[in-house]
Protein backbone atom coordinates (compact mmCIF):
# COMPACT_ATOMS: atom_id res chain seq x y z
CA UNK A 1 -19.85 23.96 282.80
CA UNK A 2 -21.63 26.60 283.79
CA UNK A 3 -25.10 26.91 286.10
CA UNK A 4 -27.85 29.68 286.38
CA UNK A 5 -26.54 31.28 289.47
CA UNK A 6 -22.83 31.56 288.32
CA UNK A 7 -23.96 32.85 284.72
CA UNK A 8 -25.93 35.58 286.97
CA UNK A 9 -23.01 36.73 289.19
CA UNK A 10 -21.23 37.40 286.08
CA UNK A 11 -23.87 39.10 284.79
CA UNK A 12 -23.82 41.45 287.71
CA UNK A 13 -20.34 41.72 287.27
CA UNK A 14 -20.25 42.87 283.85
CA UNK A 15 -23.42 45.23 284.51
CA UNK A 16 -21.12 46.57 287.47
CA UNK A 17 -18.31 47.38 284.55
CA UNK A 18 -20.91 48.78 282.26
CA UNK A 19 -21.82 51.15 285.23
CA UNK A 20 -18.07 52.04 285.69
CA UNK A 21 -17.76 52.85 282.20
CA UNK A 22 -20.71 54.84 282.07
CA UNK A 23 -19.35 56.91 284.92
CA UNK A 24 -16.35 57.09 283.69
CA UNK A 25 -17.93 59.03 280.68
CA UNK A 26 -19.43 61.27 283.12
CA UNK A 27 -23.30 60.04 281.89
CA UNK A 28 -23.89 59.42 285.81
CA UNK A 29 -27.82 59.87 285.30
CA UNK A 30 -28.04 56.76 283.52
CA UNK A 31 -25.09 55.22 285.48
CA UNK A 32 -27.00 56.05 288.37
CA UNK A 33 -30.38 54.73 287.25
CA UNK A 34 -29.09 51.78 285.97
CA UNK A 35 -27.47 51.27 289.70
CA UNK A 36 -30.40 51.56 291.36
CA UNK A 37 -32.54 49.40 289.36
CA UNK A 38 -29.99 46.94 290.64
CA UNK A 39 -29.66 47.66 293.97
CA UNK A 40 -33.98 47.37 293.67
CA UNK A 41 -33.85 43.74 291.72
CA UNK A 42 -31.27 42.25 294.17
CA UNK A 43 -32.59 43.31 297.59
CA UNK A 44 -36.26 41.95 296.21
CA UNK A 45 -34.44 38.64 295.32
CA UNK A 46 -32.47 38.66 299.40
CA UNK A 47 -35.82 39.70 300.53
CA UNK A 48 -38.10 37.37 299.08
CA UNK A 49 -36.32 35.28 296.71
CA UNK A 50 -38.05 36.01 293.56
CA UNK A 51 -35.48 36.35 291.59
CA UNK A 52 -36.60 37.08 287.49
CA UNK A 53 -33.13 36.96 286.05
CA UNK A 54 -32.67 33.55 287.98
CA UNK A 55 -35.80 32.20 286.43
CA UNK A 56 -34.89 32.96 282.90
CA UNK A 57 -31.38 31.64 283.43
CA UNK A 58 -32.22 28.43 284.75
CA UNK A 59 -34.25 28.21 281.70
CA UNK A 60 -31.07 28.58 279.53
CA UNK A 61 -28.38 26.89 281.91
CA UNK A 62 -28.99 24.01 284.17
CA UNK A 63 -29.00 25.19 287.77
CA UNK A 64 -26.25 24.60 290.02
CA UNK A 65 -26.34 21.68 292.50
CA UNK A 66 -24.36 22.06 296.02
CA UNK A 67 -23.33 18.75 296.12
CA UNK A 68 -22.71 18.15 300.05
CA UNK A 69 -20.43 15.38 301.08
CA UNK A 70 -21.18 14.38 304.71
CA UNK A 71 -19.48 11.04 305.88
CA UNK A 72 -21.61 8.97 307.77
CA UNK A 73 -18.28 7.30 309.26
């Protein structure tokens, strides 16, 4: 099933395409400001980890557990 922070990394990834394809139709204002408004959101989230997208998904999906398994042996 899938968890907040996968559903956001393909979100990214299809905002990538959409930025492709917008560049690929030569609009590279908006391609461009639609780059760096991404490029703004994600090195806030490294930096501090306030992440809004992240918030909002988790209230949608459940978030993803790393499930560590250390043996004790």
């Amino acid at each position: 099933m899938l968890c907040a922070e996968r559903m956001q990394r393909i979100i990214q990834a299809i905002i990538l395409g959409f930025i492709m394809g917008l560049a690929g139709a030569q609009m590279f204002k908006v391609a461009f400001l639609v780059m760096l408004a991404m490029m703004i959101s994600l090195l806030v989230a490294g930096f501090t980890g306030f992440c809004p997208g992240l918030i909002i998904l988790k209230k949608i999906f459940p978030p993803c557990e790393e499930t560590n398994v250390k043996d004790n042996n």
